[in-house]
Each structure stands twice: as structure tokens, then as C-alpha cells.
C-alpha atoms as a PDB file:
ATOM      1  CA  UNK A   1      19.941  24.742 -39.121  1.00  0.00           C
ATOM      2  CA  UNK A   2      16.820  26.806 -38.847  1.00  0.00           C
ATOM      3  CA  UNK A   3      14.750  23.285 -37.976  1.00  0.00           C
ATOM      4  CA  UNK A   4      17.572  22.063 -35.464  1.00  0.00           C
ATOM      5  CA  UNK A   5      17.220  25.731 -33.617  1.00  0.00           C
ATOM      6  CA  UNK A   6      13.509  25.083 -33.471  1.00  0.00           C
ATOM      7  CA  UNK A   7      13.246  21.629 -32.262  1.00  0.00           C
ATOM      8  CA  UNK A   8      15.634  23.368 -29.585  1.00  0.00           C
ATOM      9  CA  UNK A   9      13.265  25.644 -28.731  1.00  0.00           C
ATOM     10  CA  UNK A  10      10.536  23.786 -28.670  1.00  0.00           C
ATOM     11  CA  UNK A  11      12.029  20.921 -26.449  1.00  0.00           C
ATOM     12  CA  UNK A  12      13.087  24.300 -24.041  1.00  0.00           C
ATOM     13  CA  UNK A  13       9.796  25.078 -24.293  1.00  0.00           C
ATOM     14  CA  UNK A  14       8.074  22.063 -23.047  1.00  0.00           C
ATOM     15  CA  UNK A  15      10.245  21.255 -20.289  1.00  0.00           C
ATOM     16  CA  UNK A  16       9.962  24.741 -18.882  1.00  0.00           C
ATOM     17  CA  UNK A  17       6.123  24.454 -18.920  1.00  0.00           C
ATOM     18  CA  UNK A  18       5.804  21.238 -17.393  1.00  0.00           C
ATOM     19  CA  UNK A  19       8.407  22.498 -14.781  1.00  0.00           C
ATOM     20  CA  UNK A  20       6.173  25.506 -13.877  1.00  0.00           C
ATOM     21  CA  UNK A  21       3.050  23.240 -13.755  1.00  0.00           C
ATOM     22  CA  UNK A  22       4.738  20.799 -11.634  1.00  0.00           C
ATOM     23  CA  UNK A  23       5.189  23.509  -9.325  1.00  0.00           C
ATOM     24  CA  UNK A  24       1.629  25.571  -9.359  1.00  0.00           C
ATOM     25  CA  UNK A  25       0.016  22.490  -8.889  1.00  0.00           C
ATOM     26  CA  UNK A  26       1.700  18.927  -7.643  1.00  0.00           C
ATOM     27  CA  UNK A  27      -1.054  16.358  -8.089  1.00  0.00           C
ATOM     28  CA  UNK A  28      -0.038  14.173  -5.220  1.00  0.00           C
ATOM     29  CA  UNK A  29       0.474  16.353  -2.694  1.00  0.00           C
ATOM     30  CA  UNK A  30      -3.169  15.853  -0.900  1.00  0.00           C
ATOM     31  CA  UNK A  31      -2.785  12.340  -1.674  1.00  0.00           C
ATOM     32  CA  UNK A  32       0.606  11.937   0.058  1.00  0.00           C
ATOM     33  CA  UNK A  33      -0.709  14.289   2.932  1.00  0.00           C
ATOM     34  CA  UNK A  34      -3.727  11.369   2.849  1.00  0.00           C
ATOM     35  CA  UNK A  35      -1.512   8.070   3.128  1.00  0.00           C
ATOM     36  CA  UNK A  36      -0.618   6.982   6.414  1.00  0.00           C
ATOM     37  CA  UNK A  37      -2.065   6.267  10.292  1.00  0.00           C
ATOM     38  CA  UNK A  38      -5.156   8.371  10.604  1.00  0.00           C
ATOM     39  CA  UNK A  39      -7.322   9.091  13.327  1.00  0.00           C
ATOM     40  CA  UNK A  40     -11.121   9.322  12.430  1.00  0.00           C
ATOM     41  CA  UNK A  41     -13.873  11.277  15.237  1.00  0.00           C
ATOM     42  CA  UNK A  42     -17.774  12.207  14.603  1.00  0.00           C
ATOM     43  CA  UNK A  43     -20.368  12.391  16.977  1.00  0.00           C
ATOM     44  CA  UNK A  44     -23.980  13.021  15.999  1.00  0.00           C
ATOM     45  CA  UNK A  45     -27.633  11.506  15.165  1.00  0.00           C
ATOM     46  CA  UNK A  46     -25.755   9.696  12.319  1.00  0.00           C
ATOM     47  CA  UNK A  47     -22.783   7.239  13.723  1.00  0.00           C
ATOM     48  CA  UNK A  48     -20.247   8.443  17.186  1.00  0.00           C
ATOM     49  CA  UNK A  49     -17.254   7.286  16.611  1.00  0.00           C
ATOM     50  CA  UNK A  50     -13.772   7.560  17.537  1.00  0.00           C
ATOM     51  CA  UNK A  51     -11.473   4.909  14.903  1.00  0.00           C
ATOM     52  CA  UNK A  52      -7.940   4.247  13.679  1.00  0.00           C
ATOM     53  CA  UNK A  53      -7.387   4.015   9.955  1.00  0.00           C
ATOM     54  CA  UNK A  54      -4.645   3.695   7.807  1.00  0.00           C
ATOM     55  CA  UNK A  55      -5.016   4.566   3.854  1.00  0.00           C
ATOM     56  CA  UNK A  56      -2.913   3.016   1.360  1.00  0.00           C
ATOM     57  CA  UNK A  57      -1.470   3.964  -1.810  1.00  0.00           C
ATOM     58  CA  UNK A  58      -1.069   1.042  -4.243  1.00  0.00           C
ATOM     59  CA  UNK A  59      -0.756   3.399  -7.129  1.00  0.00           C
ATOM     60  CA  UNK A  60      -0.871   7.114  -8.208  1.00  0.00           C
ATOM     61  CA  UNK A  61      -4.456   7.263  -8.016  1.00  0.00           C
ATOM     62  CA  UNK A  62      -5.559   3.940  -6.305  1.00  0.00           C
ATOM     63  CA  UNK A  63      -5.401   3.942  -2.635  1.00  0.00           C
ATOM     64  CA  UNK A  64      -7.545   1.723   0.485  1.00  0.00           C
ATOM     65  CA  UNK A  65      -8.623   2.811   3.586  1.00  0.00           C
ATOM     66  CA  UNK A  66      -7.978  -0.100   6.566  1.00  0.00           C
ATOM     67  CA  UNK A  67      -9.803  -0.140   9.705  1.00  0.00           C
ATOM     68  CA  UNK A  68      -8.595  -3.675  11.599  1.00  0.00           C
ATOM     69  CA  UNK A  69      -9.844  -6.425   8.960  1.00  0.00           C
ATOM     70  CA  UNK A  70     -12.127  -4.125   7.114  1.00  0.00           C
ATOM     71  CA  UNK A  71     -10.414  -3.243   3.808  1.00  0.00           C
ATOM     72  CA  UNK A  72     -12.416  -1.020   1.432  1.00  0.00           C
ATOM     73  CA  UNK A  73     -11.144   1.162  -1.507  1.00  0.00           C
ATOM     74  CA  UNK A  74     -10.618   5.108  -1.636  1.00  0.00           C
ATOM     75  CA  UNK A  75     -11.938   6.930  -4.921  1.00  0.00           C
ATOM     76  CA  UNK A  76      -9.930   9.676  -5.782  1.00  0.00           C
ATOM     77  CA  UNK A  77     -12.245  11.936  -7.694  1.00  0.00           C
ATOM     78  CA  UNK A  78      -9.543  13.441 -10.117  1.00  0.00           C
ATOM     79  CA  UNK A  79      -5.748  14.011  -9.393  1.00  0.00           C
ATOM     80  CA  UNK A  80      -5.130  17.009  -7.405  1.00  0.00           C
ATOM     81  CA  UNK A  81      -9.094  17.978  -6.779  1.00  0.00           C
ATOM     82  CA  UNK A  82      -8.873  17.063  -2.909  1.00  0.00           C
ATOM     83  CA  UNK A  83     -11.886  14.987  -3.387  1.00  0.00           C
ATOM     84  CA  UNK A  84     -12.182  11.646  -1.670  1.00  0.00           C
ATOM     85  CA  UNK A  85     -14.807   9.073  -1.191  1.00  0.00           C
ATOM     86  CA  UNK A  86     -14.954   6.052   0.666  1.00  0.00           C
ATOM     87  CA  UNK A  87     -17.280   3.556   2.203  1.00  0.00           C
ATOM     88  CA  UNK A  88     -17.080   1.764   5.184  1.00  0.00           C
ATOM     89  CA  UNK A  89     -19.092   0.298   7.928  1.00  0.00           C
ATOM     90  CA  UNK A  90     -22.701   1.042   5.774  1.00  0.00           C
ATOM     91  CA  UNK A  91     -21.485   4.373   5.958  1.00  0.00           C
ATOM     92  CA  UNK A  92     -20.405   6.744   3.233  1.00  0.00           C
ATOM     93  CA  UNK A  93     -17.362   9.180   4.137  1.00  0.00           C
ATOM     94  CA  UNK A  94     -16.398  11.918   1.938  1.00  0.00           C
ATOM     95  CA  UNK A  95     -14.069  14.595   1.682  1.00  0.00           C
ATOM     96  CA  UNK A  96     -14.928  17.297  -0.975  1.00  0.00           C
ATOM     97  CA  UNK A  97     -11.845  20.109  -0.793  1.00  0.00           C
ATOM     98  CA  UNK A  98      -8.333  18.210   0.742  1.00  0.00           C
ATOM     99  CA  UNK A  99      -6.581  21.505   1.480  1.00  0.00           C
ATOM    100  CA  UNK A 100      -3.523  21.996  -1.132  1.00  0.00           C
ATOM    101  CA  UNK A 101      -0.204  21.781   1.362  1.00  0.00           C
ATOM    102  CA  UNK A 102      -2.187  20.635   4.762  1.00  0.00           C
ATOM    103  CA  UNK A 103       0.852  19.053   6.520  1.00  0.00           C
ATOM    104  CA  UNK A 104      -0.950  16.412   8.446  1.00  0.00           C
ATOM    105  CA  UNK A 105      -3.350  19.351   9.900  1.00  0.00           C
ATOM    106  CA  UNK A 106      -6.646  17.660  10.808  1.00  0.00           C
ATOM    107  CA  UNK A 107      -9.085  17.828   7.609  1.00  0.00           C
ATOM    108  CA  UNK A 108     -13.029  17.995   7.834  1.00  0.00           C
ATOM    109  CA  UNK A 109     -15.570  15.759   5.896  1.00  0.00           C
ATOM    110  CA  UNK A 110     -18.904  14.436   5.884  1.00  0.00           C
ATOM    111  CA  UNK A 111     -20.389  11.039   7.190  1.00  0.00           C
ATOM    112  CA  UNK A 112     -23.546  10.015   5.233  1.00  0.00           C
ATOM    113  CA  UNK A 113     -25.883   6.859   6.150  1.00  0.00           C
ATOM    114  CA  UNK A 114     -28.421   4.805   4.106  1.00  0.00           C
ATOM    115  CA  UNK A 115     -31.192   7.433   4.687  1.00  0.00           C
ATOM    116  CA  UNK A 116     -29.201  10.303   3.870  1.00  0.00           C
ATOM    117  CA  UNK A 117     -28.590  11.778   7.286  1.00  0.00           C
ATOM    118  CA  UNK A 118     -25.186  13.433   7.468  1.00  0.00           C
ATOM    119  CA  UNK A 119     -22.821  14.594   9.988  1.00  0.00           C
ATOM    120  CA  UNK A 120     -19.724  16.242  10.119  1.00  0.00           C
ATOM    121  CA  UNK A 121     -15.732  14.268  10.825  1.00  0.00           C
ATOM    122  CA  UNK A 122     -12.316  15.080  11.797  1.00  0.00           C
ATOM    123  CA  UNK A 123      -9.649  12.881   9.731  1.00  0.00           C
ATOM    124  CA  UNK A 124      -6.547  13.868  11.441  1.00  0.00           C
ATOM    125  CA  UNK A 125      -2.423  12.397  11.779  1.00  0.00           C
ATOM    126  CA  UNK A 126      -1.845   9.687  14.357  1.00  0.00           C
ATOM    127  CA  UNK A 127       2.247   9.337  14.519  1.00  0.00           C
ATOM    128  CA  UNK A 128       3.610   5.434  13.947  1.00  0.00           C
ATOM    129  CA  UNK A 129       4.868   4.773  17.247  1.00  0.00           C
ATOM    130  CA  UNK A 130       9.016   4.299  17.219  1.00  0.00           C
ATOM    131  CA  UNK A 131      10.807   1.193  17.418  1.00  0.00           C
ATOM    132  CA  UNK A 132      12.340   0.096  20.158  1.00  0.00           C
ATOM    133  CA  UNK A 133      16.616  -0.548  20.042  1.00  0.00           C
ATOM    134  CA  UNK A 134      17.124  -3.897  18.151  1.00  0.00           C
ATOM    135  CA  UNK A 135      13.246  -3.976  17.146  1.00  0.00           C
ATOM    136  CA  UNK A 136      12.157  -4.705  13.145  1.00  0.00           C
ATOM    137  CA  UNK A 137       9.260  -3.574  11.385  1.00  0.00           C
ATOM    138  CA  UNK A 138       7.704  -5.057   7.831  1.00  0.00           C
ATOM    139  CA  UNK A 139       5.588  -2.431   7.227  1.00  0.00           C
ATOM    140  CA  UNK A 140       5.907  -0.441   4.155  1.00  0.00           C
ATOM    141  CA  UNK A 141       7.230  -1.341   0.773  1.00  0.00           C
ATOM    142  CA  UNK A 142       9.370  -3.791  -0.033  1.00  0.00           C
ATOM    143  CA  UNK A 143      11.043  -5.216  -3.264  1.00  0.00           C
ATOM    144  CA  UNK A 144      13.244  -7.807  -4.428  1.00  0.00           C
ATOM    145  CA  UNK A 145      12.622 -11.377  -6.487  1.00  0.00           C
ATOM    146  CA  UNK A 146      11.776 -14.740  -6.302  1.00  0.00           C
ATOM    147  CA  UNK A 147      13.832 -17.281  -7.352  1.00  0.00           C
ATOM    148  CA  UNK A 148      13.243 -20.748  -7.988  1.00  0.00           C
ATOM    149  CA  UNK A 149      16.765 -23.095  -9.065  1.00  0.00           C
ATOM    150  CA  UNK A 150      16.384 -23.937 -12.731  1.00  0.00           C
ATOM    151  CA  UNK A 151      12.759 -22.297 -12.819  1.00  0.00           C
ATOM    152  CA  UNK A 152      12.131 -18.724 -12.781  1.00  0.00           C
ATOM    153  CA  UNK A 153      13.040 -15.342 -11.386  1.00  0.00           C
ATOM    154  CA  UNK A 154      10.176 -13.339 -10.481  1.00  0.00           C
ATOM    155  CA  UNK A 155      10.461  -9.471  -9.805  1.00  0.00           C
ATOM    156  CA  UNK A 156       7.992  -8.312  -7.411  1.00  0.00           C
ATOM    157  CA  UNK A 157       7.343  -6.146  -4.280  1.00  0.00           C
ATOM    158  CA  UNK A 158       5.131  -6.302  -1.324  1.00  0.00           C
ATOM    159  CA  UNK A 159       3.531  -3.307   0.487  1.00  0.00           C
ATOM    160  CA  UNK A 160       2.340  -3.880   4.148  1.00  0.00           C
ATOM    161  CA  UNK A 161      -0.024  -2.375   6.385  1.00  0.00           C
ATOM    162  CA  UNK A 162       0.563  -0.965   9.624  1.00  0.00           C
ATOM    163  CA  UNK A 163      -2.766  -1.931  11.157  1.00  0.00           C
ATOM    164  CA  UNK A 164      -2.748  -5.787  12.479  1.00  0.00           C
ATOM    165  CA  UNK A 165      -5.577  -7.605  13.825  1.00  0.00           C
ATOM    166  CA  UNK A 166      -5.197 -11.003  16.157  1.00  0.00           C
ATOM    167  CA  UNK A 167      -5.501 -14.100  14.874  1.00  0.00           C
ATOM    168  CA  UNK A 168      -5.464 -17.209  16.710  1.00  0.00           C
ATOM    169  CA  UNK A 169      -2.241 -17.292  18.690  1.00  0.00           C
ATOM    170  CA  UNK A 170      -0.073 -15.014  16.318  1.00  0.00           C
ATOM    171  CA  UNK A 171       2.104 -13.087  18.974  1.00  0.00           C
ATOM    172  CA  UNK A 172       2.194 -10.198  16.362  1.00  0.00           C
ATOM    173  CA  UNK A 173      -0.916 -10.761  14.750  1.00  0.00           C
ATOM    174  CA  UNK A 174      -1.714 -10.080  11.016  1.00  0.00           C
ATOM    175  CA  UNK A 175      -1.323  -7.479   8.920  1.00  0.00           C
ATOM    176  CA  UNK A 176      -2.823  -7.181   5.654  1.00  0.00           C
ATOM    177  CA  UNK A 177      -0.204  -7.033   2.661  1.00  0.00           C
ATOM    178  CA  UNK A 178      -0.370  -6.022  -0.827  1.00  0.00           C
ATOM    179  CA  UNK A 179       0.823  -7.960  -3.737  1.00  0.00           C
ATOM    180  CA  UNK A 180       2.761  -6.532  -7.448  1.00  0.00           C
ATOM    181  CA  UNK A 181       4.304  -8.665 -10.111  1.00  0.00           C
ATOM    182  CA  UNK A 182       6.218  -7.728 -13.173  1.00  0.00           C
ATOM    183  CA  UNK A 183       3.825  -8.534 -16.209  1.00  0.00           C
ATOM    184  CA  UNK A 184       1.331 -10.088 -13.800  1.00  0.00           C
ATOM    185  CA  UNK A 185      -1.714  -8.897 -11.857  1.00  0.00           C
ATOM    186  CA  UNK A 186      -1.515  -7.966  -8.398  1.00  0.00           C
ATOM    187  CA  UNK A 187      -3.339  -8.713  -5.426  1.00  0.00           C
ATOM    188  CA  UNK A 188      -4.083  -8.266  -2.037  1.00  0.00           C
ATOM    189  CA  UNK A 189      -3.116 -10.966   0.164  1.00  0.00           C
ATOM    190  CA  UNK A 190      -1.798 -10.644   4.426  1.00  0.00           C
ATOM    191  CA  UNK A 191       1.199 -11.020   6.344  1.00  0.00           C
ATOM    192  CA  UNK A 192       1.035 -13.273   9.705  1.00  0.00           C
ATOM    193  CA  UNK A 193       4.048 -12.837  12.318  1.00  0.00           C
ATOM    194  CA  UNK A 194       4.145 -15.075  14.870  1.00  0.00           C
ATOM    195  CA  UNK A 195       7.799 -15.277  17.045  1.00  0.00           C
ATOM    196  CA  UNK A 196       8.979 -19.129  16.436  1.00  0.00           C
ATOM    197  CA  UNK A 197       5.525 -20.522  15.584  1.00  0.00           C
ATOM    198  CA  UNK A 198       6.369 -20.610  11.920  1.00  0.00           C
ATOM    199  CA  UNK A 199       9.156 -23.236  10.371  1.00  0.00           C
ATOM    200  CA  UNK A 200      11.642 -21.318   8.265  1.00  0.00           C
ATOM    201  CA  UNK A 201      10.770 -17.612   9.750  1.00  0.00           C
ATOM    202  CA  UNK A 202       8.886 -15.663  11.821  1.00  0.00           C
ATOM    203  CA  UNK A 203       6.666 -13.950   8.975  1.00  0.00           C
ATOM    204  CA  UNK A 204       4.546 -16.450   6.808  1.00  0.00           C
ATOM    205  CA  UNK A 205       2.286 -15.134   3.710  1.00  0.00           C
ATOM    206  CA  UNK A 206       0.672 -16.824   0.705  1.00  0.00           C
ATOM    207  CA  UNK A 207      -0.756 -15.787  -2.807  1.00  0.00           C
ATOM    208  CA  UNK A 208      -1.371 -16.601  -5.908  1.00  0.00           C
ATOM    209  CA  UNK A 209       0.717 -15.808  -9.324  1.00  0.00           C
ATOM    210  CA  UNK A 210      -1.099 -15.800 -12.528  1.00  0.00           C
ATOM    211  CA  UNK A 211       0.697 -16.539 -15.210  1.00  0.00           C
ATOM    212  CA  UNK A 212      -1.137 -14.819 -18.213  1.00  0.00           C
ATOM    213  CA  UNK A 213       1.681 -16.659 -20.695  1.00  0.00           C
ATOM    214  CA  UNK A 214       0.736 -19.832 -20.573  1.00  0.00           C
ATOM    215  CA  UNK A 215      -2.621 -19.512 -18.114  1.00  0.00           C
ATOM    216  CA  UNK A 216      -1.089 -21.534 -15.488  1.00  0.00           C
ATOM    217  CA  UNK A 217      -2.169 -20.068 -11.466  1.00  0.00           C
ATOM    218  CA  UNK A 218       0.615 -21.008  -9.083  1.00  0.00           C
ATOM    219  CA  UNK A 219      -0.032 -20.576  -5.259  1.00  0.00           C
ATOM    220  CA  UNK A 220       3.645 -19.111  -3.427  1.00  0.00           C
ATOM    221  CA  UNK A 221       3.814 -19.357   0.326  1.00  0.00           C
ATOM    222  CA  UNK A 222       7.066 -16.995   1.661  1.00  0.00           C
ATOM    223  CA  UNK A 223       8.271 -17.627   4.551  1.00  0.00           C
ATOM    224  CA  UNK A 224      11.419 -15.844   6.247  1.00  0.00           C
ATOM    225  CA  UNK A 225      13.056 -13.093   8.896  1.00  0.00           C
ATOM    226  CA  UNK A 226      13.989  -9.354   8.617  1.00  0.00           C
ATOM    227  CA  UNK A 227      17.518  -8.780   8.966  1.00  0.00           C
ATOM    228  CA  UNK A 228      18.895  -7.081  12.530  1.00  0.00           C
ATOM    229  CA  UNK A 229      18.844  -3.537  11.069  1.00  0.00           C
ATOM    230  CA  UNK A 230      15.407  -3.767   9.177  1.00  0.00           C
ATOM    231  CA  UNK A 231      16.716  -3.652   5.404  1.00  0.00           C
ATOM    232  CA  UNK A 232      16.401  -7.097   4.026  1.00  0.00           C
ATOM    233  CA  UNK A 233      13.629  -9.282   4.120  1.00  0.00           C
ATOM    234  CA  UNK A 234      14.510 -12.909   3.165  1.00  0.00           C
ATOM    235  CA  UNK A 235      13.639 -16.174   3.182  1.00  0.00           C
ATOM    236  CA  UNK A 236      12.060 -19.896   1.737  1.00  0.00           C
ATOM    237  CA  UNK A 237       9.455 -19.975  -1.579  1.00  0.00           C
ATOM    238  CA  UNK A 238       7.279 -22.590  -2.558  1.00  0.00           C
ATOM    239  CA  UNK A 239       5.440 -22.420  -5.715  1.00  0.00           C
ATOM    240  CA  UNK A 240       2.464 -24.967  -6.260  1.00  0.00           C
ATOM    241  CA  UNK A 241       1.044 -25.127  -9.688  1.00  0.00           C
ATOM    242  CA  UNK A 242      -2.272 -25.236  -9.551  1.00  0.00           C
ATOM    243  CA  UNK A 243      -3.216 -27.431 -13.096  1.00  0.00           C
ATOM    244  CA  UNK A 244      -0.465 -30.173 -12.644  1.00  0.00           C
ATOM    245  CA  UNK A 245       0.415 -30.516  -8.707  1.00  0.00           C
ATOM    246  CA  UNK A 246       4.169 -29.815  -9.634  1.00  0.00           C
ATOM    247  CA  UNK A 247       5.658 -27.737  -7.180  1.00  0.00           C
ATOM    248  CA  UNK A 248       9.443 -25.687  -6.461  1.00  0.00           C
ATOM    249  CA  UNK A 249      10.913 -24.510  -3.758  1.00  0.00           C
ATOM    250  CA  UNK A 250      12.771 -21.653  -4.016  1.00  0.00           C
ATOM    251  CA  UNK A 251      14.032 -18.408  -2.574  1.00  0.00           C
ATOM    252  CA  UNK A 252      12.856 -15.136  -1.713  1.00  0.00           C
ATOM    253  CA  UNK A 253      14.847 -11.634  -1.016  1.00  0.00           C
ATOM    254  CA  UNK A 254      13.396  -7.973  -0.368  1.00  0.00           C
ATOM    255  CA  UNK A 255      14.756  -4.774  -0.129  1.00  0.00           C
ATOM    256  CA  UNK A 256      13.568  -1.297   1.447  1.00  0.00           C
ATOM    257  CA  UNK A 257      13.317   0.722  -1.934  1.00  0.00           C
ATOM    258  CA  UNK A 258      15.193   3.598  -2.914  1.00  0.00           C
ATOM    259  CA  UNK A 259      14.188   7.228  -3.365  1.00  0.00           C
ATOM    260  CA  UNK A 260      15.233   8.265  -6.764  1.00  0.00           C
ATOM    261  CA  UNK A 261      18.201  10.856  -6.854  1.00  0.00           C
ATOM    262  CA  UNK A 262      19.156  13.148  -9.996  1.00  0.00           C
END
């Protein structure tokens, strides 16, 4: 009895301290504040410059900065520090101190160069412009499965930039897209839209799907449409294996995800 009462207590215990930490000190919250469309200004002896960014989470603490095709990784300098680095351009950007609970409020770094010359920068919130009536969007996070009749069902998700850069005659453009299997690696990869250029869809992406099981590297094109009210993103799979020319044609289906609710 006196063992179950302590087990008890110390189960109370624990919870109720990692409670109270969760609330002195949330370790995403500059990170969150971080992710999305930002603005970037400096002017000085080092670099002017007046930019649109958008930074990326891919994990807890692995995020990318985007500026049109340039794609470059954030370093997160411990979780909940505020500290940021990235490089971009030549040029080094860091922020030392994200404020704790900023709410998109413009935030202050430094801009160094090869020499060590530094300047002062303004990161601050550019708002995602709103859709239009009837108008779909892909970016953001998506995830579903591929499916391939007889084969294999795949669980993986997508996560897609808002930033888009023109390529050839792509009405939309592209925008670059970010890969994650179940049990495999991921990888970054793009999305192209282009209205009724593309068989089978308007959005067209490729990548590659290492399978660490038996070795083999497949390369999956998707191809497919959003659905009227921007929830389902579906469409044809092809799988190639790369070691015996085989190939599969399959299917593809994506959801928004879904905030998790106790």
C-alpha cells in the first residue's frame, strides 16, 4: 500500500513539474513566432537590402530560410535561447536574443560579411495575402499515402513553401516542397503548378524513395488537383525503380492535418 501511495505521488509529482515548466518556459514559442512570410531590411557599408523570406519548420528544431530559389538552413542555437543563425547570399545573418512572446513584432539582428563588417536588420511579419472566392492554395502541410494496387502503401506528407519562383511557362510557377516518409529519409524536392499544362493535374512533383529494407531507390512523380474547398489533395503515382526499370502506377491522396484535441 505504502509503495502504491508513493508511485502516486511521485507520478503527481512529475506531471505537475513538467506542467509548470511547460508554462515558465515553452521552447517553441520564438520558433513558431519565427516560421512564416518575413520581411528582411538593412541598409549600411555592409549589404542594402530590402527581401522577402519565408522560414520553414521541418522539425522541432530544424527549420530553412527561402528567399526565391535560394534555400539555406536555419541553426537554432538551443531550444528556447532565441538564438538564430543563418547564411545566405555570402552573408551571415544572426539573431542573438528572439524576444520570449514577440507576436510577429519586428525583431533586430546583425548582418555580417566575409571581412567581418557588420550592420544592423529588421526581420519583421509580412501577412499571406487571402484567397480569392473559389481560389486553392498547396501551401502548408499536407498528409495522406501512396498507394500502388498489389504493391505498397506508403504514409507520407508534404510541406510546401509559400515563396514560388517562374519557371519556363508555369502559370503559377514553382514552389519548393518538402518531402517525409514513414521509416524512410526525407528530402527536399519542389512543386510546379501550371493550369492545364500538366496531364493528370495541374500540380506535378517528383522525388525519390529510399528504401533502406532492401536498398532499392525508386523515383515517384505525383501528379493531381486540390479539391474545390482546399482540403484534399489527390491524384496519379508512378514509382520507377531505379535497379530493375520496373515501374507502378498508383495513387496518391493528402489531407490538411489536424490539430490535436484532448
Amino acid at each position: 500500500m505504502t509503495r502504491t501511495i508513493l508511485k502516486t505521488f511521485l507520478a503527481t509529482l512529475l506531471i505537475s513539474t513538467l506542467a509548470a515548466s511547460a508554462h515558465a518556459k515553452d521552447p517553441f514559442n520564438q520558433l513558431q513566432d519565427l516560421v512564416g512570410a518575413k520581411g528582411l531590411r538593412t541598409k549600411g557599408p555592409v549589404v542594402k537590402q530590402s527581401m522577402h523570406l519565408e522560414f520553414l519548420a521541418l522539425s522541432g528544431n530544424h527549420l530553412i530560410a527561402i528567399h526565391e530559389s535560394e534555400v539555406v538552413p536555419v541553426r537554432v542555437v538551443g531550444f528556447g535561447s532565441g538564438h538564430v543563425q543563418w547564411e545566405m547570399g555570402g552573408l551571415n545573418y544572426e539573431i542573438t536574443n528572439y524576444p520570449f512572446g514577440n507576436n510577429h513584432k519586428p525583431v533586430g539582428g546583425k548582418v555580417r560579411n566575409a571581412a567581418g563588417l557588420s550592420q544592423k536588420f529588421t526581420l519583421y511579419s509580412k501577412k499571406t495575402p487571402a484567397l480569392k472566392k473559389g481560389q486553392t492554395t498547396s501551401r502548408g502541410r499536407w498528409t495522406g499515402e501512396l498507394a500502388f494496387p498489389g504493391s505498397s502503401i506508403i504514409n507520407f506528407g508534404i510541406q510546401v513553401a509559400n515563396v514560388s519562383w517562374n519557371f519556363e511557362n508555369c502559370s503559377n510557377g514553382v514552389a519548393y516542397m518538402h518531402v517525409n516518409y514513414q521509416g524512410a529519409p526525407s528530402q527536399p524536392s519542389s512543386l510546379m503548378h501550371c493550369d492545364g499544362m500538366v496531364e493528370n493535374g495541374d500540380y506535378y512533383a517528383s522525388f525519390f524513395h529510399w528504401d533502406d529494407i532492401t536498398g532499392e531507390i525508386h523515383f515517384v512523380t505525383i501528379n493531381g488537383d486540390i479539391t474545390p474547398d482546399g482540403e484534399v489533395f489527390q491524384g496519379q503515382a508512378t514509382a520507377f525503380n531505379l535497379y530493375d526499370g520496373s515501374n507502378s502506377e498508383g495513387k496518391f491522396l493528402l489531407f490538411r492535418p489536424q490539430s490535436l484535441s484532448l
